[in-house]
Protein backbone atom coordinates (compact mmCIF):
# COMPACT_ATOMS: atom_id res chain seq x y z
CA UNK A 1 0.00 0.00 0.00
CA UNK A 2 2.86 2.44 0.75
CA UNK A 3 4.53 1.95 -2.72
CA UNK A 4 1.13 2.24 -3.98
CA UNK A 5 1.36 5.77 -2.28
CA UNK A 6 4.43 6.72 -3.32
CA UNK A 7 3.70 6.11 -7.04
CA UNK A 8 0.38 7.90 -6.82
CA UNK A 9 3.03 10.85 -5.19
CA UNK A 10 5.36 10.44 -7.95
CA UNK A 11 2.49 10.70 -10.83
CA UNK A 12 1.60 13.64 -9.37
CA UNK A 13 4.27 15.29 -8.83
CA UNK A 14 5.48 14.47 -12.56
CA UNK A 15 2.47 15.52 -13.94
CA UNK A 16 2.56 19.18 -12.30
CA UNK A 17 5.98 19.41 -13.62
CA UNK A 18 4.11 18.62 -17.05
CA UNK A 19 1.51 20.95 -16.66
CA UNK A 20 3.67 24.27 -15.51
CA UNK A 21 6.80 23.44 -17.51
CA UNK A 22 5.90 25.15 -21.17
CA UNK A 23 5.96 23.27 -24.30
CA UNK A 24 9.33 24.06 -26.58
CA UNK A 25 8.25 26.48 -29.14
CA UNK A 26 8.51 25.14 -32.66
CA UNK A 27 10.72 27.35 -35.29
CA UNK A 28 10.62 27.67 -38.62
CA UNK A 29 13.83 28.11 -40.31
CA UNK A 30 13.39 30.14 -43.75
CA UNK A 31 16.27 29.66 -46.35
CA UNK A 32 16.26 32.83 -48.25
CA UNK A 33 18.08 32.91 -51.54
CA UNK A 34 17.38 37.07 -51.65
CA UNK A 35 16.14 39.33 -48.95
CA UNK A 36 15.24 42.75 -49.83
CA UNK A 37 14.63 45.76 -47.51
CA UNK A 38 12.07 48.14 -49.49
CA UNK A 39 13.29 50.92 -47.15
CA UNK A 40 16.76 51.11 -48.02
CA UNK A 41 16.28 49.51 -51.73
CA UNK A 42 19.08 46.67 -51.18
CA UNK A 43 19.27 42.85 -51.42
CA UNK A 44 21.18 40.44 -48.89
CA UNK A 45 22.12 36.99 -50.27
CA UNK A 46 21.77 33.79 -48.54
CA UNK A 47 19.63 34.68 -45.34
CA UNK A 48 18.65 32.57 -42.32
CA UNK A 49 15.25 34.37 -41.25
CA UNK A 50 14.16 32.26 -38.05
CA UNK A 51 10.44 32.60 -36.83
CA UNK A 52 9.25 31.57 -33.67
CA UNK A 53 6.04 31.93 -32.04
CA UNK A 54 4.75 33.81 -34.54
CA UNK A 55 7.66 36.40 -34.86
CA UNK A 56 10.79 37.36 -36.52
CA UNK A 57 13.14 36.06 -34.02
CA UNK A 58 16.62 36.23 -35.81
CA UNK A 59 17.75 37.29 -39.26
CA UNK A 60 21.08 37.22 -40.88
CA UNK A 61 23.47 34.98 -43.17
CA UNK A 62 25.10 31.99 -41.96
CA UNK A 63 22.84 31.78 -38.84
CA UNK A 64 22.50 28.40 -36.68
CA UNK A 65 19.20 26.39 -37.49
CA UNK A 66 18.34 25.14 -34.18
CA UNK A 67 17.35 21.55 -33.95
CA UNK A 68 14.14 20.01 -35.00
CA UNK A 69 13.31 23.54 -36.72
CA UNK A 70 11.35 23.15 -39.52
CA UNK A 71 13.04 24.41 -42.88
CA UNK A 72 11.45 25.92 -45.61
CA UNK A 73 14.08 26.19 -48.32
CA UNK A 74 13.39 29.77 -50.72
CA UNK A 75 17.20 29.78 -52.08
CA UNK A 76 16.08 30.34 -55.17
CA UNK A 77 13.37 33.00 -54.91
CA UNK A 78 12.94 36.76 -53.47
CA UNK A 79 12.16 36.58 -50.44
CA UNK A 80 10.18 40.61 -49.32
CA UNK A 81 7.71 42.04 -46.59
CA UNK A 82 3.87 41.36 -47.51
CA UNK A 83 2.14 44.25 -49.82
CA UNK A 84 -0.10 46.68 -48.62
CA UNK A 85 -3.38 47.96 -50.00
CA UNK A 86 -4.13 51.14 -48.56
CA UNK A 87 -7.74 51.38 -50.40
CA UNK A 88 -9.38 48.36 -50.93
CA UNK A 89 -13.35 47.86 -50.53
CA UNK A 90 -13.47 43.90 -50.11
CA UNK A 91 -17.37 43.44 -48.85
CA UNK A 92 -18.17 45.33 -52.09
CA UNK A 93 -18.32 43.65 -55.72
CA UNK A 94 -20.64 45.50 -58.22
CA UNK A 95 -20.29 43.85 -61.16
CA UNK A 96 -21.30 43.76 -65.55
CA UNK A 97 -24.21 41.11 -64.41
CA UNK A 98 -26.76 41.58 -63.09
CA UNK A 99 -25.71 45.55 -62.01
CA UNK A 100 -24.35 46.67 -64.98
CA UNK A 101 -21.30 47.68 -62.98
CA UNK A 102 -23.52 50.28 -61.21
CA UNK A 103 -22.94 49.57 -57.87
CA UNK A 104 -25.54 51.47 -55.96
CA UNK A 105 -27.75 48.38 -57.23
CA UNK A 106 -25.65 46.38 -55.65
CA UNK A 107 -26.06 48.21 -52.26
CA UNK A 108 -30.22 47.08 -53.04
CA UNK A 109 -29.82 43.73 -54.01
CA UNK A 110 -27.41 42.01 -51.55
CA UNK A 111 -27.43 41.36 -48.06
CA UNK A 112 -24.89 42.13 -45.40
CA UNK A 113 -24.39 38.94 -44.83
CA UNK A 114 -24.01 37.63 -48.21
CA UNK A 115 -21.21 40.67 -48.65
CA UNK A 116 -19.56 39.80 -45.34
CA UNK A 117 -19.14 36.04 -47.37
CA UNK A 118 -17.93 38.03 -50.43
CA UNK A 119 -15.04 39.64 -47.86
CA UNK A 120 -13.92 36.27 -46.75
CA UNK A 121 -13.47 35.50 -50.32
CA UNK A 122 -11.40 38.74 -51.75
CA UNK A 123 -9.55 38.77 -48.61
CA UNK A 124 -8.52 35.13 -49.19
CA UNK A 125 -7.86 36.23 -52.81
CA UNK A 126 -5.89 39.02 -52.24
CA UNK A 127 -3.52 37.10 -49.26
CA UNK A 128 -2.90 34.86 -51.74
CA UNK A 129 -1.68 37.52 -54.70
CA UNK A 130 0.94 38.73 -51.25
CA UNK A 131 -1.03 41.46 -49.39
CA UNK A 132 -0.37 40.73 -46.31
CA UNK A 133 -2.45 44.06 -44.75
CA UNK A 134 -5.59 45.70 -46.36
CA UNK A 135 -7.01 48.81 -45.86
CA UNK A 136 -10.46 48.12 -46.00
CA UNK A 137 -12.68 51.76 -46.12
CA UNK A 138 -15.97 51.59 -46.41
CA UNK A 139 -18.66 50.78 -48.64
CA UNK A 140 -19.04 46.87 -46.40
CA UNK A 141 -22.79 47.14 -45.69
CA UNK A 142 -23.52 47.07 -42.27
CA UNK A 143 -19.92 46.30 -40.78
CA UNK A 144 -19.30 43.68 -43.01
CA UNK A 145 -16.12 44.80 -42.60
CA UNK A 146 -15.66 44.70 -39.06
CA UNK A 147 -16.55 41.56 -38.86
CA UNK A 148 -13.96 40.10 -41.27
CA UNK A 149 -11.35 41.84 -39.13
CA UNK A 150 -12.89 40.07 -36.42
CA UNK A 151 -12.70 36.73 -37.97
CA UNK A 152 -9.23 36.61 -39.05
CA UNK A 153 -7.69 38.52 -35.90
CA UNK A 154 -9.76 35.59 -33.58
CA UNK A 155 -8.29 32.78 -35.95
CA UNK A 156 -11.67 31.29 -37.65
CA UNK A 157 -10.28 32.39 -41.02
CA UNK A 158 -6.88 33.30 -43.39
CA UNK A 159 -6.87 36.60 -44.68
CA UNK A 160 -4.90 40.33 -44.79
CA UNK A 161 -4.21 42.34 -41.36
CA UNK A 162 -7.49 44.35 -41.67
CA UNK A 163 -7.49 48.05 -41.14
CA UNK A 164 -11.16 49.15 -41.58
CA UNK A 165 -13.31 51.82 -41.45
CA UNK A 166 -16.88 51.25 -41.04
CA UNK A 167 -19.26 53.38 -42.35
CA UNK A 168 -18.26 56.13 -44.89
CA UNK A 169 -19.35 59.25 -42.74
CA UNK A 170 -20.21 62.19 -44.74
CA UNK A 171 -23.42 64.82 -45.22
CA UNK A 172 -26.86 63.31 -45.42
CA UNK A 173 -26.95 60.66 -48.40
CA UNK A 174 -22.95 60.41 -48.51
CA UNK A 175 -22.25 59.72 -51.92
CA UNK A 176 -25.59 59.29 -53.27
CA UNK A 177 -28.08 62.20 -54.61
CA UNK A 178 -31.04 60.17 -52.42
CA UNK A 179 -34.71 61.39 -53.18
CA UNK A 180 -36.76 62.13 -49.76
CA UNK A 181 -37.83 59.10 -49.09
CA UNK A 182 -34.71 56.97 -49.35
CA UNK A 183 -32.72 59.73 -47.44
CA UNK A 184 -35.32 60.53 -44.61
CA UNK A 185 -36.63 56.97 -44.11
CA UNK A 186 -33.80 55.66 -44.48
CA UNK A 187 -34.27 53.39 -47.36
CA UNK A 188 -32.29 52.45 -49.66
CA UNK A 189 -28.93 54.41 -49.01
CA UNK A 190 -28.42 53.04 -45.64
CA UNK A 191 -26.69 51.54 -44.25
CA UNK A 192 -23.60 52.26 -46.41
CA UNK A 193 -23.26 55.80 -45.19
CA UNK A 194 -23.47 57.04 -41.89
CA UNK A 195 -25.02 60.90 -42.04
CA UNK A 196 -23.16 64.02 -40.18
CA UNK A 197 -24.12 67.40 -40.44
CA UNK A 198 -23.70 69.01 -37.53
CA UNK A 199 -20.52 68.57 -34.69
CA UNK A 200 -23.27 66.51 -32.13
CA UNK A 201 -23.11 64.40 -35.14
CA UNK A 202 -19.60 64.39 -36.48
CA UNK A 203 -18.44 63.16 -32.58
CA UNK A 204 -21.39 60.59 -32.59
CA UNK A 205 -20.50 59.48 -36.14
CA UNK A 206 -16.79 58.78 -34.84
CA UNK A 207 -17.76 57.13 -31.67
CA UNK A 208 -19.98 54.78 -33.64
CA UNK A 209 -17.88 53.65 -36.01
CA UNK A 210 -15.03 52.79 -33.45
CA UNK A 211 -17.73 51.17 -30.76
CA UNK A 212 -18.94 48.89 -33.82
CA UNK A 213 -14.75 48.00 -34.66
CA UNK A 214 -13.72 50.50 -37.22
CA UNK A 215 -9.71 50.89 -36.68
CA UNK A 216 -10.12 54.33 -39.10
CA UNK A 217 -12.35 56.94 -40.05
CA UNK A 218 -13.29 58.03 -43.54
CA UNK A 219 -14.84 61.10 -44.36
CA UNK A 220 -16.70 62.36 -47.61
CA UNK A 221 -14.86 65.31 -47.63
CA UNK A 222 -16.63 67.15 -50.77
CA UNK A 223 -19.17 64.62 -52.00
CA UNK A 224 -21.56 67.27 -51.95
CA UNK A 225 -20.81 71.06 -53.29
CA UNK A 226 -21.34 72.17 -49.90
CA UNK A 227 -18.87 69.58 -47.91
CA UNK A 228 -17.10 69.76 -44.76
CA UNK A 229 -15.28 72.76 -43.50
CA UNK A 230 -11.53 72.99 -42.26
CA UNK A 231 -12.94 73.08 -38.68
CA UNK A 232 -15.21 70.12 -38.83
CA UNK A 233 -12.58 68.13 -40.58
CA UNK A 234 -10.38 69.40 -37.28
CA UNK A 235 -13.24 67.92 -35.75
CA UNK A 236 -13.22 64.44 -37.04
CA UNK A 237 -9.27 64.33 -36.82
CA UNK A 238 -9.91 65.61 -32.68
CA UNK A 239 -12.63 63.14 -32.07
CA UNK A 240 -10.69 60.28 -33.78
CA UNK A 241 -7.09 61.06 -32.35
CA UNK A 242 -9.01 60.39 -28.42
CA UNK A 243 -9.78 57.10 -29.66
CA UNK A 244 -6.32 56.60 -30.88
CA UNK A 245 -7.31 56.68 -35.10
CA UNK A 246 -6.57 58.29 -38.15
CA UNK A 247 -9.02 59.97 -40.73
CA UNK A 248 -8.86 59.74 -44.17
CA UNK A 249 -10.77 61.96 -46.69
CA UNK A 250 -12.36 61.02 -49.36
CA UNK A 251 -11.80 64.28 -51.68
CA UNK A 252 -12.87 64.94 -55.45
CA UNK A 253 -12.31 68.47 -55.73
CA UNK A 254 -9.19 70.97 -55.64
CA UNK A 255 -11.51 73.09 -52.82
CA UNK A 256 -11.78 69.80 -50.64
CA UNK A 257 -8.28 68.58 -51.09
CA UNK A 258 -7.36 72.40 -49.74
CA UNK A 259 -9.52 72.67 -47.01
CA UNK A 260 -8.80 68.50 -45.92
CA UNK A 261 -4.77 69.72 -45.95
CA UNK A 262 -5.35 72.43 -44.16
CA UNK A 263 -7.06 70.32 -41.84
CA UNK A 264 -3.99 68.23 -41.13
CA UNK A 265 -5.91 65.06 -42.63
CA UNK A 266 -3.59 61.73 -42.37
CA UNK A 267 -4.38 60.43 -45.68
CA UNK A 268 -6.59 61.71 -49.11
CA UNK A 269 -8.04 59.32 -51.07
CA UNK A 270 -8.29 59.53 -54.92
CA UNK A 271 -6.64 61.89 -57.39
CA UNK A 272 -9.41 64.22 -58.81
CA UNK A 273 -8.74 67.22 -56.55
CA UNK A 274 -4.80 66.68 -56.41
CA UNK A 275 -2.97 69.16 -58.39
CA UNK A 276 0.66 70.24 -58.24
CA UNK A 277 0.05 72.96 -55.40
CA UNK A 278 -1.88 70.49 -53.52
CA UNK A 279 0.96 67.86 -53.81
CA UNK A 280 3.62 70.23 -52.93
CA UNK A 281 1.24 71.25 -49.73
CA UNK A 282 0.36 67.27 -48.97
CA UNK A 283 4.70 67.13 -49.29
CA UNK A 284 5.02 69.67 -47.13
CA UNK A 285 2.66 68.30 -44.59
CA UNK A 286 3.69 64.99 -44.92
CA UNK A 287 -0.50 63.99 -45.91
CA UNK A 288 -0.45 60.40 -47.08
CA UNK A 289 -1.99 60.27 -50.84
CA UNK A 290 -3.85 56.83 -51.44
CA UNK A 291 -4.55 57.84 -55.37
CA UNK A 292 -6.03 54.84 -56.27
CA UNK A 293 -4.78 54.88 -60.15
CA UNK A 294 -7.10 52.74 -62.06
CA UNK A 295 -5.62 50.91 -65.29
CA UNK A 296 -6.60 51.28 -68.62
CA UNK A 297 -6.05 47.84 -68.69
CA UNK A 298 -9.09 47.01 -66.55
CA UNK A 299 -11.34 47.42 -69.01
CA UNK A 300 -14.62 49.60 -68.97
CA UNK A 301 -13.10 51.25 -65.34
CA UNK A 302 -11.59 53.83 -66.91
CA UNK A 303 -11.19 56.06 -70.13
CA UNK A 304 -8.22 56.98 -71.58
CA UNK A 305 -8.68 60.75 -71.39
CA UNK A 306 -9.02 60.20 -67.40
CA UNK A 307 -6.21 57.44 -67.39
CA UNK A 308 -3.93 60.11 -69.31
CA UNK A 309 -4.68 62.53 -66.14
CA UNK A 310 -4.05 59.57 -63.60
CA UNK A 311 -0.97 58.96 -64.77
CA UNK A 312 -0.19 62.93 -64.75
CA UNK A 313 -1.00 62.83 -61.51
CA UNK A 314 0.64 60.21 -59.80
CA UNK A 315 3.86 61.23 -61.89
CA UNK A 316 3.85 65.16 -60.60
CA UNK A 317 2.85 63.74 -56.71
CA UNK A 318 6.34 61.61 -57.12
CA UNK A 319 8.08 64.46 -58.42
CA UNK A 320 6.73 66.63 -55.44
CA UNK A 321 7.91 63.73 -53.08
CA UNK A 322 4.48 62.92 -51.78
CA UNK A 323 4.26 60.49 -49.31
CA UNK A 324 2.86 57.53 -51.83
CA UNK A 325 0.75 54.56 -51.05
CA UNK A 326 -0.27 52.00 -53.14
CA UNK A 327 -3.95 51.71 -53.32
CA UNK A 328 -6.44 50.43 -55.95
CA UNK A 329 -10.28 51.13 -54.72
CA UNK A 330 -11.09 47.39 -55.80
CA UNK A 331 -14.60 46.65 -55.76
CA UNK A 332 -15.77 45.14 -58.59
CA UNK A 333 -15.54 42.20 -60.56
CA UNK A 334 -13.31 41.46 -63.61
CA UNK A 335 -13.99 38.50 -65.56
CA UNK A 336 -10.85 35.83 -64.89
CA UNK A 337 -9.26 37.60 -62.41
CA UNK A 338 -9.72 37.32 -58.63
CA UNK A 339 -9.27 40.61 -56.61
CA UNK A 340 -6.04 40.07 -55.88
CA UNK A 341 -5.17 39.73 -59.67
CA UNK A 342 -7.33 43.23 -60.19
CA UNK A 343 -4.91 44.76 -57.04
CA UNK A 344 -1.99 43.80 -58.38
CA UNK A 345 -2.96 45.09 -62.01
CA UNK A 346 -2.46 48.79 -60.69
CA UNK A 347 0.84 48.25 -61.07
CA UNK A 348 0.53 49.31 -64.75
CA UNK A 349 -0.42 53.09 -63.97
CA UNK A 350 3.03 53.07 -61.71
CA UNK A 351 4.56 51.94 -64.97
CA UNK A 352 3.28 54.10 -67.18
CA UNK A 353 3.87 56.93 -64.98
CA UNK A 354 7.38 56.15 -64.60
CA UNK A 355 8.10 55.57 -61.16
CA UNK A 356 11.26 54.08 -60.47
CA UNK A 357 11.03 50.14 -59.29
CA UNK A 358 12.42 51.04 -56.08
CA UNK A 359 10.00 53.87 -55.34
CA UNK A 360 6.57 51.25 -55.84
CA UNK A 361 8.03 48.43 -53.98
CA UNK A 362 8.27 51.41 -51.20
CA UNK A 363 5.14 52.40 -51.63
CA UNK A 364 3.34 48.71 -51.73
CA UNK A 365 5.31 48.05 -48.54
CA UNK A 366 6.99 50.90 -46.37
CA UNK A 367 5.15 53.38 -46.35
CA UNK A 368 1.62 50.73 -46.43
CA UNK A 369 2.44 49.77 -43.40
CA UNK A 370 3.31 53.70 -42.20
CA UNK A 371 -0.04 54.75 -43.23
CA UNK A 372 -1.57 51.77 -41.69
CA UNK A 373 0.37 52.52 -38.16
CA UNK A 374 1.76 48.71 -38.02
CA UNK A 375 5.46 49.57 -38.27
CA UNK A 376 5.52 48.85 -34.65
CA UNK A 377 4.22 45.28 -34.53
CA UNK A 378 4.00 44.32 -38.23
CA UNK A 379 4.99 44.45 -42.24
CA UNK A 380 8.91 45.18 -41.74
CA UNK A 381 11.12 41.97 -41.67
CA UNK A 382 12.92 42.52 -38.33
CA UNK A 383 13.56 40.67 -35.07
CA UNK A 384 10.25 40.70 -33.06
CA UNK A 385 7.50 41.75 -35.34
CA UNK A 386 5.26 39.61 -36.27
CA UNK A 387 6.18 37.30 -39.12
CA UNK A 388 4.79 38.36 -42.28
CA UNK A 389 6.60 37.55 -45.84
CA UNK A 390 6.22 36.84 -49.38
CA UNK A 391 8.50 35.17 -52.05
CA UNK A 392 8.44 35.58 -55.78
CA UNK A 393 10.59 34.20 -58.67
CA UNK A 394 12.19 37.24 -59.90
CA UNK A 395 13.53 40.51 -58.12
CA UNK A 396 11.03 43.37 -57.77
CA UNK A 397 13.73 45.98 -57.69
CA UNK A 398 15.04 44.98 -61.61
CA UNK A 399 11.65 43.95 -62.76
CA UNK A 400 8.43 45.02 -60.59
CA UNK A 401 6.59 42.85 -62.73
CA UNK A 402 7.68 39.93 -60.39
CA UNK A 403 5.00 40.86 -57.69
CA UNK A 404 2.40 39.26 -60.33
CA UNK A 405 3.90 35.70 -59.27
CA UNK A 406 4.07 35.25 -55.30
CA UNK A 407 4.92 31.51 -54.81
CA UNK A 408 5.05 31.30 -51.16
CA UNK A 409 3.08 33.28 -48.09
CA UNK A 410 3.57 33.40 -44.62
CA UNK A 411 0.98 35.12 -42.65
CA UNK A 412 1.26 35.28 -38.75
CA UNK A 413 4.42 32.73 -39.17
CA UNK A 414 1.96 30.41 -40.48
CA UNK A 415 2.37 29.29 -44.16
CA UNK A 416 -0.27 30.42 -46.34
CA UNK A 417 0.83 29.49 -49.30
CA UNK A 418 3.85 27.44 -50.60
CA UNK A 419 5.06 26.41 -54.21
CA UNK A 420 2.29 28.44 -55.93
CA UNK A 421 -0.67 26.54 -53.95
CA UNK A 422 -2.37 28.02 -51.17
CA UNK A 423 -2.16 25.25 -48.67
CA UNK A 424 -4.53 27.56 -45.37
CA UNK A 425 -5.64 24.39 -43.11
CA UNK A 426 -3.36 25.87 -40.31
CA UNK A 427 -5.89 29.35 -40.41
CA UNK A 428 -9.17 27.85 -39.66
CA UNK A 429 -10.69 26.68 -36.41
CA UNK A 430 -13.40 25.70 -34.93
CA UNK A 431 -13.19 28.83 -31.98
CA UNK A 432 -11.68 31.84 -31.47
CA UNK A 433 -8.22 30.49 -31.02
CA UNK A 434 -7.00 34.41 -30.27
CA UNK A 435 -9.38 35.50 -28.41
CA UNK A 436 -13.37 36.04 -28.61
CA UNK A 437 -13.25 39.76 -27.59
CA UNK A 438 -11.21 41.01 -30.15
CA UNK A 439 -12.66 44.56 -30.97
């Protein structure tokens, strides 16, 4: 009976041990054939990038691969920090049939729900094309967008670091010319707009958006003649900056692009009102510009008169040494191509406008993740950020072109994607493996 005792002692005693004494972490051990820092523009040969528990623990040539690491061998590809796109609309796909690419119809016809499914889809799409972080603003139905960030942040699904804004706030019916009854019932509209017309309203409008798990607020800043003033832009930046966020304008006049810069606005969406004294005022300010330079090569999205001024545009901003981002407004549907395919097609207008490789690899990385205010925890490949990298065949710095062909992913240190096949069992579960309260 007494070495029956002492047994039973011994089992327990081992099995606290078991219990308090953590499990080894597993590392990955990347082989990296090329490593290029979009910051500084150079290459290193032959890297060791080690990940553990989810982060950048050690990166340099010649490192030690501890034992029982796994190794993922990339010696013959590029091996970069995941893209960024600073304007994307992913719960949003108007499309030829049945809209006829008018996409308040689609705003009528589908569901919040339905749209939420559509933003699992794109954002699966575009992680797989190497965007690693989305800006996702506006135009997601009721939140459709918050709750994809939701989703991937808690682990049920693979997708981009999501930095959304909720509802588009702007004057009453946003971008839409509503008639009475749509505007005052709030019919058909709503809820892709979230009305503000006085300063009760503008704080209210704010507070909503970040109670309901927007991580950035967008403004129509001239959607109507009338607009937003300097001060109640002030306003929106005041109100946001308590809660710790951004604001970013939409703007599609030279009047609103003025009075948003003199507001101090973080970042101005789309190109319209951006002319060489507002770029050398955005410069000056350091104002991030997300353009959003359509393609003529996305057919039916754009006309070459207004892709001739695009390109203008986003040519004179470089030459004014605007703070660049690389953003596409992609919400729409073109036949055989995903929306990661459609992203990645923007690279054309950079192209054609002449910017030098260096300069877009900066702007689909750096200065995405500046703009997106994860420099601190993510998107730069250094020791204790969170490990997030791409790898293509060819160098992006000789050939930018290369970015069309991402053969591997790694999201979160998880592999996303290896040899060309997206391979995301390791993303889905059947509970919110990071948390449930993730807001």
């Amino acid at each position: 009976m007494q070495i029956v005792t002492r047994y039973r002692a011994l089992f327990q005693i081992l099995l606290l041990v078991a219990v308090s004494t953590p499990l080894a972490s597993q590392v990955t051990a990347i082989r990296a054939g090329r490593l290029i820092d979009p910051e500084t523009g150079t290459v290193s040969t032959n890297q060791i990038i080690l990940v553990e528990d989810g982060k950048f623990a050690a990166i340099g040539q010649g490192l030690t691969i501890p034992r029982g690491a796994e190794v993922i061998d990339l010696s013959d590809l590029t091996v970069l920090p995941g893209l960024v796109d600073a304007h994307n609309h992913l719960a949003l796909t108007y499309k030829q049939v049945p809209e006829n690419n008018v996409y308040y119809l689609t705003y009528v016809m589908e569901s919040t729900p339905l749209r939420a499914i559509q933003a699992v889809s794109n954002g699966i799409q575009m992680l797989t094309s190497g965007f690693t972080i989305v800006r996702d603003m506006g135009n997601n139905a009721n939140y459709a967008d918050a709750a994809l960030r939701i989703a991937i942040e808690q682990g049920w699904i693979p997708g981009p670091t999501i930095i959304n804004s909720g509802l588009i706030i702007g004057g009453m019916g946003g971008q839409f010319w509503p008639t009475p009854e749509m505007a005052l019932d709030k019919g058909i509209v709503y809820p892709e707009y979230l009305d503000a017309d006085t300063p009760d309203e503008i704080i209210k409008a704010v507070r909503q958006n970040a109670l309901f798990g927007a991580r950035v607020i967008k403004i129509c800043v001239d959607c109507k003649p009338w607009g937003y003033s300097t001060e109640e832009i002030r306003l929106f930046i005041s109100e946001a900056a308590k809660i710790g966020m951004k604001v970013e304008g939409h703007v599609q006049t030279v009047e609103g692009a003025r009075r948003a810069i003199d507001a101090g606005i973080w970042s101005i969406a789309h190109d319209r009102g951006l002319t060489d004294e507002m770029h050398k005022l955005m410069a000056e300010k350091g104002i991030w510009r997300a353009g959003t330079e359509t393609p003529i090569s996305l057919t039916g999205h754009t006309t070459p008169e207004r892709y001739a001024a695009t390109v203008s545009r986003l040519r004179n901003a470089w030459e004014n040494k605007v703070p660049l981002t690389f953003s596409t407004d992609a919400d729409y549907y073109v036949p055989g191509k995903h929306r990661g395919e459609v992203a990645i097609e923007f690279i054309e207008t950079w192209k054609a406008a002449g910017i030098p490789n260096a300069d877009i690899l900066r702007a689909m990385t750096i200065n995405g993740f500046r703009v997106s205010e994860t420099m601190a925890s993510r998107g730069p490949i250094k020791p204790g950020l969170i490990a997030d990298l791409i790898a293509v065949r060819g160098n992006p710095l000789e050939q930018i072109d290369a970015l069309r062909d991402v053969r591997f992913v790694m999201k979160d240190g998880m592999v996303f994607k290896r040899d060309g096949v997206m391979t995301p069992e390791r993303f889905f579960h059947g509970g919110p493996v990071n948390g449930w309260n993730i807001r």
